[in-house]
PDB file of N, CA and C in Angstrom:
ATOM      1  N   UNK A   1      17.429 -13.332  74.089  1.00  0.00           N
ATOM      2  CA  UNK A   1      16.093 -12.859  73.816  1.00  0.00           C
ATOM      3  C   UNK A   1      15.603 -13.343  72.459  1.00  0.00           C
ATOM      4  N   UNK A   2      16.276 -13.592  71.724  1.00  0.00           N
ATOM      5  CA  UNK A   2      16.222 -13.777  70.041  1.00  0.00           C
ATOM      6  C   UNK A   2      15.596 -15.172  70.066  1.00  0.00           C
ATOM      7  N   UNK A   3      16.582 -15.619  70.845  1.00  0.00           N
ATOM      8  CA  UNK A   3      15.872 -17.330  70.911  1.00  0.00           C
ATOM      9  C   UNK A   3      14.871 -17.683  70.845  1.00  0.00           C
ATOM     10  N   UNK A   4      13.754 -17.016  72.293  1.00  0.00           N
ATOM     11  CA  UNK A   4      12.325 -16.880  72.343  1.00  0.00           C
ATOM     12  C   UNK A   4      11.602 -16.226  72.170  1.00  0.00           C
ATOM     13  N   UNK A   5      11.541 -16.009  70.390  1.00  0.00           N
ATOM     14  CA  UNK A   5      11.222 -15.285  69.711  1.00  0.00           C
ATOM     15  C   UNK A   5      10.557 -16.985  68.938  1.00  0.00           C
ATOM     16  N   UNK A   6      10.949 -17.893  68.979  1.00  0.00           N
ATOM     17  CA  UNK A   6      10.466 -18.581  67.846  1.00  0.00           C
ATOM     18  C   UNK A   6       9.625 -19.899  69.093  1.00  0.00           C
ATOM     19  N   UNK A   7       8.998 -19.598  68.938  1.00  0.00           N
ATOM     20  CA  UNK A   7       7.422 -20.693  69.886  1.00  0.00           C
ATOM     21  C   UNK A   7       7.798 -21.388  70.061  1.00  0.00           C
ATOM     22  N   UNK A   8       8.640 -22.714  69.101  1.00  0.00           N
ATOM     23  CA  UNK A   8       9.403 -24.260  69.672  1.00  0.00           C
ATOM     24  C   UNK A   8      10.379 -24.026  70.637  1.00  0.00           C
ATOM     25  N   UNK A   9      11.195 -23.041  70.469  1.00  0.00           N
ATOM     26  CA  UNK A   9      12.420 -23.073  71.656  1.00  0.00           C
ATOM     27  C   UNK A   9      11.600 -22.030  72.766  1.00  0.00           C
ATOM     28  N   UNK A  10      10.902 -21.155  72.994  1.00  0.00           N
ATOM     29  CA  UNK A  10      10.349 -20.640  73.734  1.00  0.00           C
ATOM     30  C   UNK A  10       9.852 -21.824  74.502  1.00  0.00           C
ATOM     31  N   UNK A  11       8.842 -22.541  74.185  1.00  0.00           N
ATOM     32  CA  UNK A  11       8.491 -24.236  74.842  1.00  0.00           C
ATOM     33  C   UNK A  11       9.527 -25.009  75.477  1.00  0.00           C
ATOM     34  N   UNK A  12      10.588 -24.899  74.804  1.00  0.00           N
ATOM     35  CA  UNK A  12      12.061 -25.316  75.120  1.00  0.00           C
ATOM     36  C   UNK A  12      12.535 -25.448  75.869  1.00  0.00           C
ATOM     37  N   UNK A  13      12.593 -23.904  75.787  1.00  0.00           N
ATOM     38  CA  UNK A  13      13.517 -23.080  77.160  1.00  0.00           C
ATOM     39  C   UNK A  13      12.389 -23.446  78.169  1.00  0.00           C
ATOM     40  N   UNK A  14      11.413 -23.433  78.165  1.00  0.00           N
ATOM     41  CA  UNK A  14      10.417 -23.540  79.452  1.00  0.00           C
ATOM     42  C   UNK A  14      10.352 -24.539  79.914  1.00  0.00           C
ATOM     43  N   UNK A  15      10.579 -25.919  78.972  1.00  0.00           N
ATOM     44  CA  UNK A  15      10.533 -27.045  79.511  1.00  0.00           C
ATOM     45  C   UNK A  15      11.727 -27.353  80.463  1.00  0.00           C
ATOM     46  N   UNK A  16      12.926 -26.925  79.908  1.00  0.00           N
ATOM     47  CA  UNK A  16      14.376 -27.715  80.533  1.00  0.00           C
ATOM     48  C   UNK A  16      14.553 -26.580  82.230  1.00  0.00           C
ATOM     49  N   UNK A  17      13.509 -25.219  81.682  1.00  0.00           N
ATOM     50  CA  UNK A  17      14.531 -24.740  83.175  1.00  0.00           C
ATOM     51  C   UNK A  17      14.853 -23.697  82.799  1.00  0.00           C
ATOM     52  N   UNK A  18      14.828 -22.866  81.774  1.00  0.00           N
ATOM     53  CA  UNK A  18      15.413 -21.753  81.531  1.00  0.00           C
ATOM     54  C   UNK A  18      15.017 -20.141  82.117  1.00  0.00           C
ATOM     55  N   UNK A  19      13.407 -20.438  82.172  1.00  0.00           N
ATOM     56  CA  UNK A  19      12.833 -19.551  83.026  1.00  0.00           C
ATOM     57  C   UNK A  19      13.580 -19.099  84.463  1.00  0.00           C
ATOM     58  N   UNK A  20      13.887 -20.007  84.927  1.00  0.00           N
ATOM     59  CA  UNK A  20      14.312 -19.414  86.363  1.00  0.00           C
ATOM     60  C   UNK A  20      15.223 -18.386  86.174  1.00  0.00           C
ATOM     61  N   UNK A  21      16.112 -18.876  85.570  1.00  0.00           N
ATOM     62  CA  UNK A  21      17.498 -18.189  85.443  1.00  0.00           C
ATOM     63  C   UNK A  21      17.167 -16.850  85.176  1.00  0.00           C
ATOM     64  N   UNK A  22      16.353 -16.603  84.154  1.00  0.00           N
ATOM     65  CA  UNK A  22      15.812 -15.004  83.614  1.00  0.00           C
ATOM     66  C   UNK A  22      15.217 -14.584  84.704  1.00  0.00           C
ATOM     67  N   UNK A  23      14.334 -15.247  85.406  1.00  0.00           N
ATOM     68  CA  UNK A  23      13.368 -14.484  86.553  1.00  0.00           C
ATOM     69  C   UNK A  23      14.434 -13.749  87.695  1.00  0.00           C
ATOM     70  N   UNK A  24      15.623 -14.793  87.929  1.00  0.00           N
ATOM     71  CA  UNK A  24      16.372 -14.739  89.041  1.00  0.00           C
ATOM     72  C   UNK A  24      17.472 -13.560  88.753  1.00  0.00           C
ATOM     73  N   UNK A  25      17.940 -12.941  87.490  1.00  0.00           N
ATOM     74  CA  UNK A  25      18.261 -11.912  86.498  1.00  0.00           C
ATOM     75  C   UNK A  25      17.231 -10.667  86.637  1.00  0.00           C
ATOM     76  N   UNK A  26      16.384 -10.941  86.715  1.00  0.00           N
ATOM     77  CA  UNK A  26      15.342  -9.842  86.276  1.00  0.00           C
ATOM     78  C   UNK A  26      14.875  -9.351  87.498  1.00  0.00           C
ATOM     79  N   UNK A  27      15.415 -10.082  89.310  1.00  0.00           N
ATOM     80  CA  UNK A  27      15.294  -9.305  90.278  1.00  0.00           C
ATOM     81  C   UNK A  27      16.442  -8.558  90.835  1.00  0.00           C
ATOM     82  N   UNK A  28      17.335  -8.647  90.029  1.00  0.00           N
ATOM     83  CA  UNK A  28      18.351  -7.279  90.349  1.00  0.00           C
ATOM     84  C   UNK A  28      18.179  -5.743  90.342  1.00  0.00           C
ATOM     85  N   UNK A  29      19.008  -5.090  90.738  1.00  0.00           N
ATOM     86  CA  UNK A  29      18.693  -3.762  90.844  1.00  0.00           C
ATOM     87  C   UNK A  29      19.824  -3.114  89.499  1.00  0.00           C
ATOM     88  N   UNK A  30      20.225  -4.174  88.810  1.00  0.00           N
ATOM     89  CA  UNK A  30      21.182  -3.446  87.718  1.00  0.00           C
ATOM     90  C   UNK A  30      20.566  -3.187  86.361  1.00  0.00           C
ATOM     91  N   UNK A  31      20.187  -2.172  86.261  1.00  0.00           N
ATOM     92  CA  UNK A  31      19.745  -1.260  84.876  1.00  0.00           C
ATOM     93  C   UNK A  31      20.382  -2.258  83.794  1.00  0.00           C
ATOM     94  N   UNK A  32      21.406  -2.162  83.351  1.00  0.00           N
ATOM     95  CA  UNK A  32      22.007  -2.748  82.186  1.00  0.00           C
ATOM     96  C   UNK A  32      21.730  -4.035  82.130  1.00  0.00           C
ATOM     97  N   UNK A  33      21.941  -5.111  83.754  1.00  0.00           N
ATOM     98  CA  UNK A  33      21.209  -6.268  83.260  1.00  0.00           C
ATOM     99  C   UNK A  33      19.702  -6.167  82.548  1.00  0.00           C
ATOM    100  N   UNK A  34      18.866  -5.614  83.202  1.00  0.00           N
ATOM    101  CA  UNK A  34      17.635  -5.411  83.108  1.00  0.00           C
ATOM    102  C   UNK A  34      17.702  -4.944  81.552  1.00  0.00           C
ATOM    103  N   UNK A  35      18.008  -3.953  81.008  1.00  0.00           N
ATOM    104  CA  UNK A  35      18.038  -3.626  79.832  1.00  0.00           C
ATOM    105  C   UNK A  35      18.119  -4.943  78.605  1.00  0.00           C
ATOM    106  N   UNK A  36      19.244  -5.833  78.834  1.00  0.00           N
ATOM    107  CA  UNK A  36      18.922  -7.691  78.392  1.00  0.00           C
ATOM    108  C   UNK A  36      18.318  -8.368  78.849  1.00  0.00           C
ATOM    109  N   UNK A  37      17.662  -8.471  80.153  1.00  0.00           N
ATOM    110  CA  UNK A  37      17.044  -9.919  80.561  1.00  0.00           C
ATOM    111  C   UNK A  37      15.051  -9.621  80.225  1.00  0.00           C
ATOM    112  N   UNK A  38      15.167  -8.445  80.817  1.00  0.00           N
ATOM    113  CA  UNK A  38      13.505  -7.799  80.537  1.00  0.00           C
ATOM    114  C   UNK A  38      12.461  -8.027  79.311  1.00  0.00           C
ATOM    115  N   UNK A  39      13.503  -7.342  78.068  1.00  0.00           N
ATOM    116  CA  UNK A  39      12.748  -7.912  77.243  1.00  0.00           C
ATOM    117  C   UNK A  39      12.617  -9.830  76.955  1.00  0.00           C
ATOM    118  N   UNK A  40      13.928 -10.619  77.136  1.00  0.00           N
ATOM    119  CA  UNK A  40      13.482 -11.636  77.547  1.00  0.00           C
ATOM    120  C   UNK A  40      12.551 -12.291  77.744  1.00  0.00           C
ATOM    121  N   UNK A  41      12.321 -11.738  79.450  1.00  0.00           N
ATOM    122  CA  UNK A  41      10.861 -12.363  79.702  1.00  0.00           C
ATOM    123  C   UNK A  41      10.526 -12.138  79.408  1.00  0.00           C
ATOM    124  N   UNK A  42       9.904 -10.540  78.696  1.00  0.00           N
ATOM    125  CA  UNK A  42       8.713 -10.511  77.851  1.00  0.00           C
ATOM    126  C   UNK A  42       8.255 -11.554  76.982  1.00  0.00           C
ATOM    127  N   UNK A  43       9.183 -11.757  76.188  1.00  0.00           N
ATOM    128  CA  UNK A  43       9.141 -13.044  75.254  1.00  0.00           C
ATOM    129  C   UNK A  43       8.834 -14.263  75.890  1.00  0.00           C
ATOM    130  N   UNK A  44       9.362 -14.700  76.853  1.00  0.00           N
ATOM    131  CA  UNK A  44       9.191 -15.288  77.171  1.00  0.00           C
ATOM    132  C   UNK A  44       7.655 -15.977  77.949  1.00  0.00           C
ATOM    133  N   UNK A  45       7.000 -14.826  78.464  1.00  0.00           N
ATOM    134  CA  UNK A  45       5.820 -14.630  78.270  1.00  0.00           C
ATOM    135  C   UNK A  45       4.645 -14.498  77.783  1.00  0.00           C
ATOM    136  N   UNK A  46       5.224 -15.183  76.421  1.00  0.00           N
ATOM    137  CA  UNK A  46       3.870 -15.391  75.588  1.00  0.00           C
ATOM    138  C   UNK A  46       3.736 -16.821  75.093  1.00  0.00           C
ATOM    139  N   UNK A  47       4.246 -17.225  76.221  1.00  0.00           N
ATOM    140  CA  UNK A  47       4.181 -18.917  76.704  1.00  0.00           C
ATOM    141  C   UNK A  47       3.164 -18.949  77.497  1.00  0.00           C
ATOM    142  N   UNK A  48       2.174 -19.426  77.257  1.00  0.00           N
ATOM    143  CA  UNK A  48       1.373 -19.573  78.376  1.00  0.00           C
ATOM    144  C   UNK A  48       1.128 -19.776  79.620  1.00  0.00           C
ATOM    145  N   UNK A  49       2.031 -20.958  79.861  1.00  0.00           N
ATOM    146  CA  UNK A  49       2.537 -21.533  81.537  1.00  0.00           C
ATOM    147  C   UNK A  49       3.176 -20.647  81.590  1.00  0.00           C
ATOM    148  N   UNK A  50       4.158 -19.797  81.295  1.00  0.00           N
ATOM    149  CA  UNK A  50       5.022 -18.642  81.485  1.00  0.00           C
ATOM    150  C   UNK A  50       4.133 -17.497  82.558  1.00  0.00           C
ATOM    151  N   UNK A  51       3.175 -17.248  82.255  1.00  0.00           N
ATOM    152  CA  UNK A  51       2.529 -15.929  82.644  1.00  0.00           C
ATOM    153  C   UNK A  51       2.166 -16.020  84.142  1.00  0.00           C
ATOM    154  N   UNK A  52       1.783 -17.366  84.637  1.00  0.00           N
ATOM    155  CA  UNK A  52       1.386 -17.306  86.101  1.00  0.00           C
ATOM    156  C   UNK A  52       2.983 -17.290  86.637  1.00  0.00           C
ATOM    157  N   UNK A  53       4.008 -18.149  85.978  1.00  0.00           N
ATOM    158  CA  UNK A  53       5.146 -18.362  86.918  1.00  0.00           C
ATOM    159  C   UNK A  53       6.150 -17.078  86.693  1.00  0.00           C
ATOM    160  N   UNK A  54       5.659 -16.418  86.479  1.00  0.00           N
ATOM    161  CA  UNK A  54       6.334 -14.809  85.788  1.00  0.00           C
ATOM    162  C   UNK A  54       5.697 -13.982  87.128  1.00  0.00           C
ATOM    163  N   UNK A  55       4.517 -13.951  87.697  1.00  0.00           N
ATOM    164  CA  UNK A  55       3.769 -13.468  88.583  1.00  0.00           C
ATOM    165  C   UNK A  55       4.201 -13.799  89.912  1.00  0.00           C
ATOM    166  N   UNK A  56       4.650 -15.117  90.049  1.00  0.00           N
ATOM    167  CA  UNK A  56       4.682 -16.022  91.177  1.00  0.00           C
ATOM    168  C   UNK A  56       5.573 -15.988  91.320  1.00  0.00           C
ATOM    169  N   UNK A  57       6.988 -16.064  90.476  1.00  0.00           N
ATOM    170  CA  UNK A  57       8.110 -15.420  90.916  1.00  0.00           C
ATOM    171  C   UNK A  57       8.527 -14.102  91.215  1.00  0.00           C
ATOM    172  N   UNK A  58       8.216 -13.339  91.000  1.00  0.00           N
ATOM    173  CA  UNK A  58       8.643 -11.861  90.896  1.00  0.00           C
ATOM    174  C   UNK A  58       9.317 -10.701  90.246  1.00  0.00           C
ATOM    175  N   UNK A  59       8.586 -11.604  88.654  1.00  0.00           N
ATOM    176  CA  UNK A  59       9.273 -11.507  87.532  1.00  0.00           C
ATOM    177  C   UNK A  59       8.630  -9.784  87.260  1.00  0.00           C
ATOM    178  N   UNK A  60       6.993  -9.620  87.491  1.00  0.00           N
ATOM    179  CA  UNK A  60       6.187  -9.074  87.305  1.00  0.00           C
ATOM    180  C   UNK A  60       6.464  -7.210  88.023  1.00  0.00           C
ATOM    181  N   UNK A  61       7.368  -7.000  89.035  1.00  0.00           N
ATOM    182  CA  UNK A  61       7.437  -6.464  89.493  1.00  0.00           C
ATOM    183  C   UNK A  61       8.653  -5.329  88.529  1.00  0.00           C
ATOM    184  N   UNK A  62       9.453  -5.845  88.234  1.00  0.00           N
ATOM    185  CA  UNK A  62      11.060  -5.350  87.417  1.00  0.00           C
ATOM    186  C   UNK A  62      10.274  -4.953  85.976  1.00  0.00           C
ATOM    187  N   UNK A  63       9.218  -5.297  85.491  1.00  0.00           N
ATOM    188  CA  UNK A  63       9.080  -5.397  84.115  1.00  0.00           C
ATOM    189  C   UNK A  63       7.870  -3.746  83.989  1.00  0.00           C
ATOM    190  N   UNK A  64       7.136  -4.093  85.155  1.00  0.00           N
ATOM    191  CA  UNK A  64       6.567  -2.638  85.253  1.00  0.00           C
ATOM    192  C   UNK A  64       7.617  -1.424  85.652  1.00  0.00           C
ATOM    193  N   UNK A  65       8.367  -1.903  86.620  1.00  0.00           N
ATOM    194  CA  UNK A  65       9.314  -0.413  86.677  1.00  0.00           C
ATOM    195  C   UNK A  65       9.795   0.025  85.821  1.00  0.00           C
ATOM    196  N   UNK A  66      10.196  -0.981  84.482  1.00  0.00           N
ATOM    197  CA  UNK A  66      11.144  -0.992  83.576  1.00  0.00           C
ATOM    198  C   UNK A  66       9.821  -0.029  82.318  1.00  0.00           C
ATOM    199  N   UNK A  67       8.814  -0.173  82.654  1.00  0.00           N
ATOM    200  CA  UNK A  67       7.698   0.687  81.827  1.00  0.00           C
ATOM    201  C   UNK A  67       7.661   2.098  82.435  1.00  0.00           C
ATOM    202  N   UNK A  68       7.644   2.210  83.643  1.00  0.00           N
ATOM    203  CA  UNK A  68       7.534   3.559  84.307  1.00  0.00           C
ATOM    204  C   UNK A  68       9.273   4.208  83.672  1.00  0.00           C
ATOM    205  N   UNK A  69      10.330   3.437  84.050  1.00  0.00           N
ATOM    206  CA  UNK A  69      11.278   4.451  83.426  1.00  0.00           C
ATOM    207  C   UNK A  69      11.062   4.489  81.955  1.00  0.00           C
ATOM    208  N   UNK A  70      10.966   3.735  81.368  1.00  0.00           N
ATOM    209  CA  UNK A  70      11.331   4.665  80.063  1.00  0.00           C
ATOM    210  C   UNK A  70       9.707   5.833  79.347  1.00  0.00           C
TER     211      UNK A  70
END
């Protein structure tokens, strides 16, 4: 999560591929993953191209539940 925190590797990670991996993380049903990968994407989401393919995968769905629990 720390990583894409800083805009060049956020671009980075988006360019090589890294997105998937978090999206594909972030449709589990395991709390504790979710507890690391969530905020993630968040971050990861303030990539611009990030935000439709965050939607389009089904990134969008885990990140609101993850608002209703806490």
């Amino acid at each position: 999560m720390k990583l894409a925190h800083n805009a060049e590797i956020r671009k980075r990670i988006t360019e090589e591929g890294g997105l998937e991996p978090v999206l594909f993380l972030s449709r589990t049903d395991d709390t504790e993953i979710h507890r690391e990968v969530l905020p993630a994407l968040c971050t990861l989401s303030f990539a611009e191209p990030n935000k439709i393919e965050i939607c389009k995968h089904g990134g969008l769905t885990p990140l609101l539940a993850m608002v209703r629990r806490d």
